[in-house]
Protein backbone atom coordinates (compact mmCIF):
# COMPACT_ATOMS: atom_id res chain seq x y z
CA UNK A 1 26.78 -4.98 17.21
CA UNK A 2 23.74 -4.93 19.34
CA UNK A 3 23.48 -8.57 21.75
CA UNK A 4 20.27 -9.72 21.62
CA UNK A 5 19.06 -13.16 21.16
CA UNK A 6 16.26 -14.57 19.46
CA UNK A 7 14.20 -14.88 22.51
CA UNK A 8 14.02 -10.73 21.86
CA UNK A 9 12.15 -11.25 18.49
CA UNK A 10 8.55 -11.52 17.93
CA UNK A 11 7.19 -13.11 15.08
CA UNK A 12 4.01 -14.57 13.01
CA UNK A 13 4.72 -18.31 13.04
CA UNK A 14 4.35 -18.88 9.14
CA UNK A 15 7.40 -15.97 9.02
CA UNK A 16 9.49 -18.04 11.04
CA UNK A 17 9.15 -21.34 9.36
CA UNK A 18 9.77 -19.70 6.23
CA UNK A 19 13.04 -18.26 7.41
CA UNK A 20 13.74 -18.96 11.25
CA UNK A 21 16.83 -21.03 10.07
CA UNK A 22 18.61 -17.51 8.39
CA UNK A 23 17.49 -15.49 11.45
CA UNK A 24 19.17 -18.11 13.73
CA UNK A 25 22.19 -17.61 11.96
CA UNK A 26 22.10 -13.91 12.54
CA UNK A 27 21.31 -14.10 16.28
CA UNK A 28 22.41 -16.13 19.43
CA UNK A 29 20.58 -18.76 21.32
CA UNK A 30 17.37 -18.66 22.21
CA UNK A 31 13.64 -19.33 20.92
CA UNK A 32 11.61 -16.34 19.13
CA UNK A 33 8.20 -15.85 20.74
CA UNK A 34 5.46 -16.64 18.00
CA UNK A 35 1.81 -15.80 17.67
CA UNK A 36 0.51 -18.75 15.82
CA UNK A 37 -2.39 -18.44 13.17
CA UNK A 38 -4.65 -20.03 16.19
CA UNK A 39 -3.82 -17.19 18.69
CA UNK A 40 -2.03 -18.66 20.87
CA UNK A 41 1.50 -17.27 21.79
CA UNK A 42 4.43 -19.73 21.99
CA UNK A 43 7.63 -19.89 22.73
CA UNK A 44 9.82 -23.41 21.50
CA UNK A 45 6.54 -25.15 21.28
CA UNK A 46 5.26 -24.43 25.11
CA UNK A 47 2.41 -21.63 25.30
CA UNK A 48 3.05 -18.16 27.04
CA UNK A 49 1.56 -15.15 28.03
CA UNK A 50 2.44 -11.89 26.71
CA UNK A 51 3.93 -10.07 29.34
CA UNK A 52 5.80 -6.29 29.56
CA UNK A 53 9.19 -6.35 29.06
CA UNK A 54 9.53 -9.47 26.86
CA UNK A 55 11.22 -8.96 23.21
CA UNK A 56 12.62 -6.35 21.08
CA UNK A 57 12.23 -6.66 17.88
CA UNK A 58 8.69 -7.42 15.81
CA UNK A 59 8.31 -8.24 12.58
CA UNK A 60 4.65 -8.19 11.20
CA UNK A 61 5.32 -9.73 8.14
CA UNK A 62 2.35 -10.21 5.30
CA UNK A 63 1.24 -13.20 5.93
CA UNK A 64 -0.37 -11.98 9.42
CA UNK A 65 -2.39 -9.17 7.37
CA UNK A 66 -3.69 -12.09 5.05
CA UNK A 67 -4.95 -14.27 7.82
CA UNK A 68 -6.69 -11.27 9.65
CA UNK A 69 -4.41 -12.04 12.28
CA UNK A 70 -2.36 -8.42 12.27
CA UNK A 71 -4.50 -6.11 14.80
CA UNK A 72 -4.10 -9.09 17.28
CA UNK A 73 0.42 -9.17 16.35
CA UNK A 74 0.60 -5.46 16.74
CA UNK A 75 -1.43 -5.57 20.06
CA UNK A 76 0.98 -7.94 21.35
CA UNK A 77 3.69 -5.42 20.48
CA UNK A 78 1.67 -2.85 22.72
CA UNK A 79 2.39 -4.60 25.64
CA UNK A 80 5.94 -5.64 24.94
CA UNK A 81 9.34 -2.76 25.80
CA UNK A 82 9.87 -3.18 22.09
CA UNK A 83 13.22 -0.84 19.84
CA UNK A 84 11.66 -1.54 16.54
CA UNK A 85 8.58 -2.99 15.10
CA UNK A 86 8.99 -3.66 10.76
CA UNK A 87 5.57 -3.37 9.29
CA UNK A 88 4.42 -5.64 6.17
CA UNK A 89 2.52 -2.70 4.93
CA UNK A 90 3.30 0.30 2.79
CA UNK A 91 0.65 2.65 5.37
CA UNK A 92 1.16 2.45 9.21
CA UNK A 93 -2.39 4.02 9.19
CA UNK A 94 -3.66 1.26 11.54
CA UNK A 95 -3.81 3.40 15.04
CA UNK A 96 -2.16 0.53 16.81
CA UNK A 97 1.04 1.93 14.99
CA UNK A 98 0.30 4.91 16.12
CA UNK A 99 -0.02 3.82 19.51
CA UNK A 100 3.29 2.14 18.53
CA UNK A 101 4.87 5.35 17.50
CA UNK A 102 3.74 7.17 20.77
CA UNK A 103 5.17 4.61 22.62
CA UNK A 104 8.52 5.44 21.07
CA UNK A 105 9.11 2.30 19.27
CA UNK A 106 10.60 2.90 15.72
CA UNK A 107 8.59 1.73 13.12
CA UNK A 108 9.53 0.73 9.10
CA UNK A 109 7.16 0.05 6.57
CA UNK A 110 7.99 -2.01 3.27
CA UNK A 111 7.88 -1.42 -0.25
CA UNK A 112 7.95 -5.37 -0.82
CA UNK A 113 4.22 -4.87 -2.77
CA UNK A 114 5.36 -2.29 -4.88
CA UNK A 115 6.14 -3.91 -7.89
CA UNK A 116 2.71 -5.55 -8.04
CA UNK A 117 0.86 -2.57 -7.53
CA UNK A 118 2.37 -0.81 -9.99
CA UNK A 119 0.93 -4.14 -12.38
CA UNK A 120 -2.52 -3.65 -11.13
CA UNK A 121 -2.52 0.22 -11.51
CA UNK A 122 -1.25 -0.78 -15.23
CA UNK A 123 -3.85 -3.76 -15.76
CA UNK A 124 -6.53 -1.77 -15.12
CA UNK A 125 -6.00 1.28 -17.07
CA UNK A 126 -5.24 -1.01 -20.14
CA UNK A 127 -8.39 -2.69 -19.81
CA UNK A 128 -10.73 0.51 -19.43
CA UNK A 129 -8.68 1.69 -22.22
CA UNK A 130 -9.09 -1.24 -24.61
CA UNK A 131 -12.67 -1.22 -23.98
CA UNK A 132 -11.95 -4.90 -22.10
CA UNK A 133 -15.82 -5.03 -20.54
CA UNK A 134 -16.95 -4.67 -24.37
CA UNK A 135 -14.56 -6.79 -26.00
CA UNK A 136 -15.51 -10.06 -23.44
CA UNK A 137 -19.26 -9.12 -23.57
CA UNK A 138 -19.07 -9.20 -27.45
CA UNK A 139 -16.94 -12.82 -27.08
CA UNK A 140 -19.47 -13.96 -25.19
CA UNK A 141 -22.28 -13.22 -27.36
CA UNK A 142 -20.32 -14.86 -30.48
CA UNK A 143 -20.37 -11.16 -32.68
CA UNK A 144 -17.30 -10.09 -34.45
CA UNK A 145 -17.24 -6.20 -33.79
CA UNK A 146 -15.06 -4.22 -34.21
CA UNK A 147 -13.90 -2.07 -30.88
CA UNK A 148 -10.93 0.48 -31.32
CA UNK A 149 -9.41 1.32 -28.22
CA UNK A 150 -7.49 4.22 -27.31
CA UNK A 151 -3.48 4.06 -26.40
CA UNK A 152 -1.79 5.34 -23.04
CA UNK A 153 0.71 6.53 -25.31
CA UNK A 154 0.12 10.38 -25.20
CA UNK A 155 -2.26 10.29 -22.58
CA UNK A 156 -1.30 12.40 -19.64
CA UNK A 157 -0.59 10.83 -15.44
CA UNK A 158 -0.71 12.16 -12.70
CA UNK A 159 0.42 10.35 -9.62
CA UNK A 160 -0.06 12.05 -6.09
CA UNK A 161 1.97 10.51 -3.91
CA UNK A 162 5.58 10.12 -5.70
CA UNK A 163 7.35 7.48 -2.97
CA UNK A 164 8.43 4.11 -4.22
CA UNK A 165 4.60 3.32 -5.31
CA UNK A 166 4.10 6.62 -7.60
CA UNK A 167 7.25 5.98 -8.70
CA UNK A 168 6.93 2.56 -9.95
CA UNK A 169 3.73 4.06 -11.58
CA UNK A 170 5.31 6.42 -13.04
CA UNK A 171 8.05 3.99 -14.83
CA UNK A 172 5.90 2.07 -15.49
CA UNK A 173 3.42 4.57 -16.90
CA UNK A 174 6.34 5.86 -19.26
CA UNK A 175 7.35 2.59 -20.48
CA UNK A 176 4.08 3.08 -22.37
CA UNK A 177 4.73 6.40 -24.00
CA UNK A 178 2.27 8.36 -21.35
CA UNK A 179 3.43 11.76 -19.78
CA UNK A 180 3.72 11.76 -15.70
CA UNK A 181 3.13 14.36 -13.30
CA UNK A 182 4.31 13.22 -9.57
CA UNK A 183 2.82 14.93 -6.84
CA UNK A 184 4.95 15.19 -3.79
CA UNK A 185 5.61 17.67 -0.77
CA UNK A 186 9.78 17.57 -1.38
CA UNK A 187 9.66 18.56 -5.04
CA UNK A 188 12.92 18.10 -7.04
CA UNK A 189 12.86 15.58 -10.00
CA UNK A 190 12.68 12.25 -10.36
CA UNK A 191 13.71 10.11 -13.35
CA UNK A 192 9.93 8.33 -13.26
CA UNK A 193 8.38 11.49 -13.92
CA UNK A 194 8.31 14.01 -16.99
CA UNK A 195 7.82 16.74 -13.47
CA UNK A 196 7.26 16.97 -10.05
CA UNK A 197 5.02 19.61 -8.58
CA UNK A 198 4.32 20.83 -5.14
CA UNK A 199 0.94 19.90 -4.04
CA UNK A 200 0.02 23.05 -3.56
CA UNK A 201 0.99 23.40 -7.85
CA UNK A 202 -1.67 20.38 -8.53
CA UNK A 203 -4.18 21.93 -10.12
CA UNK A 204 -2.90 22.72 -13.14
CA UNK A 205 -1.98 19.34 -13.58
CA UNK A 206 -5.22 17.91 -12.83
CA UNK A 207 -6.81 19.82 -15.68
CA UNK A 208 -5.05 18.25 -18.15
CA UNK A 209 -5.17 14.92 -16.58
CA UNK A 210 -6.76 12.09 -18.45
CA UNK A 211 -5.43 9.54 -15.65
CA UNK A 212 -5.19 10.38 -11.74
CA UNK A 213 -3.58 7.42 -9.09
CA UNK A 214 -3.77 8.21 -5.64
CA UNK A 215 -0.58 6.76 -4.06
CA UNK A 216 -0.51 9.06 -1.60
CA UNK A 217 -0.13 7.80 2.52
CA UNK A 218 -3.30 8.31 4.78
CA UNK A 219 -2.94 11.31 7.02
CA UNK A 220 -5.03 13.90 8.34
CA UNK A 221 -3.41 16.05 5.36
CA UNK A 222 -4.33 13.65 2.86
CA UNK A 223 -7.97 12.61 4.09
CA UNK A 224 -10.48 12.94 1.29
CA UNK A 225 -8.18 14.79 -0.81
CA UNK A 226 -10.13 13.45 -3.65
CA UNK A 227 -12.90 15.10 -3.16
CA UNK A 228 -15.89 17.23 -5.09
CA UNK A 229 -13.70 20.45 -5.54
CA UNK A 230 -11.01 17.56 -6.75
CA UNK A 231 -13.68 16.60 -9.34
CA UNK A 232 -14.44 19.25 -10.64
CA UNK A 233 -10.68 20.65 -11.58
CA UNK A 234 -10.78 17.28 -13.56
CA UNK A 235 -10.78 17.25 -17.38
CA UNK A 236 -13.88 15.55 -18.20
CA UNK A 237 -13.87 12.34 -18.72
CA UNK A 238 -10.74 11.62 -16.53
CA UNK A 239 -10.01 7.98 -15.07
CA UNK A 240 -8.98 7.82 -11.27
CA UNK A 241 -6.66 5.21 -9.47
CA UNK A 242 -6.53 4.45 -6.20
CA UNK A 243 -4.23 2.41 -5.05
CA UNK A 244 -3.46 4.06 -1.11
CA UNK A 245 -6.12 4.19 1.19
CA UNK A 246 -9.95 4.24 0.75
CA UNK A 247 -9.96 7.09 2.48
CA UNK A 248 -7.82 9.30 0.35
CA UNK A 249 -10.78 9.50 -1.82
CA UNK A 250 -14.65 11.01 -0.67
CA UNK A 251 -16.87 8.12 -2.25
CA UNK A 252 -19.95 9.98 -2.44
CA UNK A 253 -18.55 12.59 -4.46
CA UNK A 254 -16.98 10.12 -6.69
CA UNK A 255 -20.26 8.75 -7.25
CA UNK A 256 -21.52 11.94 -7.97
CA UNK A 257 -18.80 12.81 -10.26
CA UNK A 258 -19.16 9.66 -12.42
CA UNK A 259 -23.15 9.84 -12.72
CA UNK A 260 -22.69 13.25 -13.80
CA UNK A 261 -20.49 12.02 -16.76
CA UNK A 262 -17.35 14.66 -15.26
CA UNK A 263 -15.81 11.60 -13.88
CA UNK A 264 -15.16 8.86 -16.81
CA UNK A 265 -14.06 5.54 -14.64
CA UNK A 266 -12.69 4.86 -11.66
CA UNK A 267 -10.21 1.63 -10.64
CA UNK A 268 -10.31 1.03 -6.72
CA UNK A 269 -8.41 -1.55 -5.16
CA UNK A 270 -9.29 -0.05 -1.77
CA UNK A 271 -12.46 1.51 -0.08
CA UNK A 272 -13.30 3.87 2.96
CA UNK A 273 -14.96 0.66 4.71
CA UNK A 274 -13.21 -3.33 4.05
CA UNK A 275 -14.92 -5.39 3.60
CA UNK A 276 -17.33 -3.02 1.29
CA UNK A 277 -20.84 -3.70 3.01
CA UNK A 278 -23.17 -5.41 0.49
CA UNK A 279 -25.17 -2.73 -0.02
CA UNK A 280 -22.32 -0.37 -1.24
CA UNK A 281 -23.13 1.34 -4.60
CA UNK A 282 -19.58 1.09 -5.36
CA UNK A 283 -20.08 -2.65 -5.76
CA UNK A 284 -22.26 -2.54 -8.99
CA UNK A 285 -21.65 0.96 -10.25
CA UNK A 286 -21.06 0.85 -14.44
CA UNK A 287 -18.27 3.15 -13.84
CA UNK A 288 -16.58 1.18 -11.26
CA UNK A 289 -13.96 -1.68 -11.26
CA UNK A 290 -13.59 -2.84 -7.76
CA UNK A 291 -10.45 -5.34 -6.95
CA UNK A 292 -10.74 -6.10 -2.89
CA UNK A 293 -7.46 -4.27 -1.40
CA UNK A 294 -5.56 -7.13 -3.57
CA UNK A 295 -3.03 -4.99 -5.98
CA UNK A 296 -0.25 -6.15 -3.21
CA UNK A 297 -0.16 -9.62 -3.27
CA UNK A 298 1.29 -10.85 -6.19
CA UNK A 299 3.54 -14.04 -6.11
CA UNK A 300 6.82 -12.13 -5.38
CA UNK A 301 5.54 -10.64 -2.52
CA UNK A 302 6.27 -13.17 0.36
CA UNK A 303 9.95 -13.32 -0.43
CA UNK A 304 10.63 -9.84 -1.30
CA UNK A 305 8.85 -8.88 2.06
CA UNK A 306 11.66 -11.74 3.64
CA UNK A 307 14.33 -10.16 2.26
CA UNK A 308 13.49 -6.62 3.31
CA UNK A 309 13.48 -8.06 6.99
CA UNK A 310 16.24 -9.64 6.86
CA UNK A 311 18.27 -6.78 5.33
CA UNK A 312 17.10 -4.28 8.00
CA UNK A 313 17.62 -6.95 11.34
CA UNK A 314 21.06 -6.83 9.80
CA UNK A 315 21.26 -3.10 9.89
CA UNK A 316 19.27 -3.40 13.19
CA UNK A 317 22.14 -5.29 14.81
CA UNK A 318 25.17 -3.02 13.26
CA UNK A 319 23.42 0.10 14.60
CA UNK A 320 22.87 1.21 10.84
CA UNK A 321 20.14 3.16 9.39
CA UNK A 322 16.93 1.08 9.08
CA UNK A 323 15.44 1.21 5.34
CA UNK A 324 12.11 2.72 5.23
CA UNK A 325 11.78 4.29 8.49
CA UNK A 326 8.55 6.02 9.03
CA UNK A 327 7.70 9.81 8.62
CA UNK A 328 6.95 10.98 11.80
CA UNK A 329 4.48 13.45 9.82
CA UNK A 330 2.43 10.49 9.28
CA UNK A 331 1.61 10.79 13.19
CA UNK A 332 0.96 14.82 13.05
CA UNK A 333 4.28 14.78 15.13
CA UNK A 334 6.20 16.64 12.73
């Protein structure tokens, strides 16, 4: 077991009222250091200044990325001697956890938000499917009309990006009767997917696709992967997902792809720039249904993202394997 006390942990004050009492009971005396949602650092109720050499563990739990207080928690880290640093996140794409990573502190991301994803990813196809816009419009204006819709089941997925995310899609996806392509550089199979291809093997796929999610991390690799040439390999008509990073997808040639009609709809929870400027197309495009980087935070996500901490300080302290440890790829490292 590794002997450290709790004045070696680093945490987002609303964290540690949640749950300080079952991290106590893990760890020996001591008082965490917190970064309350004011700014100010404090350690059992007296302020501090960060200084080198003070903790070892971090825990930027979700509540910090909420309150726009995370960039601020993960520059604390920076200056701290720190083992291991578990993000709240899915993406370490933030360059402070790259700065992290150089540093040599191991980093672990969390797959707490997964199960709400894959319910936004779901929510959003059904509505563009059952013509939802139309059906509330017509409501509204008190006309009984009648809109068929078309059914997932039969329609044809493919999710690049097959980690705990695409794969969540993909069950989920199934459930309703669709056929799922996963996209992922390891290949093999996977029970959440009719296949897996290589990416290099995508194309194919992508021809016969009438739904594309983007699950996929944010590397240099994966930067604007969706792009014109992606487009275009489309079948017309094709809807795209993203759920990962704005930046997996090139905007402008989205745009261009949907005005030309080879693009059908697109469902983006997350955009190249967040907040979207007011000005953004994106914002009032027909084609468009913009959710604002939300598809995360659904009520289960605060405690699952607990228990994942929890579990892995326990591993943490019994030398075991942390869960989730990130791909050192992600850095262009390896």
């Amino acid at each position: 077991m590794k002997d450290i006390s709790l004045s070696d942990v680093f945490l987002y004050a609303p964290a540690w009222n949640r749950i300080g009492g079952q991290i106590r009971d893990m760890l020996s005396s001591g008082s965490p250091l917190l970064l309350e949602t004011d700014g100010r650092l404090i350690r059992n109720g007296v302020p501090v200044a960060a200084r080198p050499g003070v903790g070892r563990v971090a825990w930027a739990s979700p509540d910090a990325y909420v309150d726009g207080a995370i960039n601020a928690f993960l520059d604390h880290c920076r200056a701290m001697q720190l083992d291991w640093v578990q993000a709240g996140s899915a993406g370490v794409d933030n360059p402070r956890f790259a700065a992290l990573n150089a540093a040599g502190i191991q980093l672990t991301t969390s797959d707490a938000m997964v199960p709400s994803i894959g319910e936004l990813v779901m929510a959003g196809v059904l509505d563009h499917f059952q013509r939802g816009p139309e059906r509330r419009a017509v409501q509204a204006s008190r006309q009984w009309t009648l809109l068929p819709f078309r059914e997932i089941a039969g329609s044809r997925w493919v999710v690049f990006g097959f980690g705990a995310i695409g794969r969540e899609v993909g069950h989920r996806a199934r459930a309703f009767g669709a056929h799922v392509t996963g996209i992922r550089r390891s290949g093999g199979e996977d029970p959440a997917a009719d296949c897996i291809v290589l990416p290099d093997g995508a194309l194919p796929a992508l021809a016969q696709a009438d739904v594309v999610v983007l699950c996929a991390p944010l590397s240099p690799a994966t930067r604007h992967m969706a792009n014109a040439a992606f487009f275009a390999a489309l079948k017309s008509g094709a809807v795209i997902v993203n759920v990962g990073r704005g930046d997996l997808l090139d905007e402008a040639a989205l745009i261009a792809a949907l005005d030309s009609g080879q693009m059908g709809h697109a469902i983006l929870d997350v955009v190249s720039t967040e907040p979207l400027p007011p000005d953004s197309p994106i914002w009032a495009h027909p084609k468009i249904a913009l959710t604002c980087h939300v598809a995360g935070l659904g009520n289960g996500l605060i405690a699952r993202s607990d228990a994942l901490f929890l579990e892995n300080l326990g591993r943490y302290l019994s030398g075991a394997q942390l869960r989730l440890a990130v791909d050192q790829r992600l850095f262009g490292s390896g």
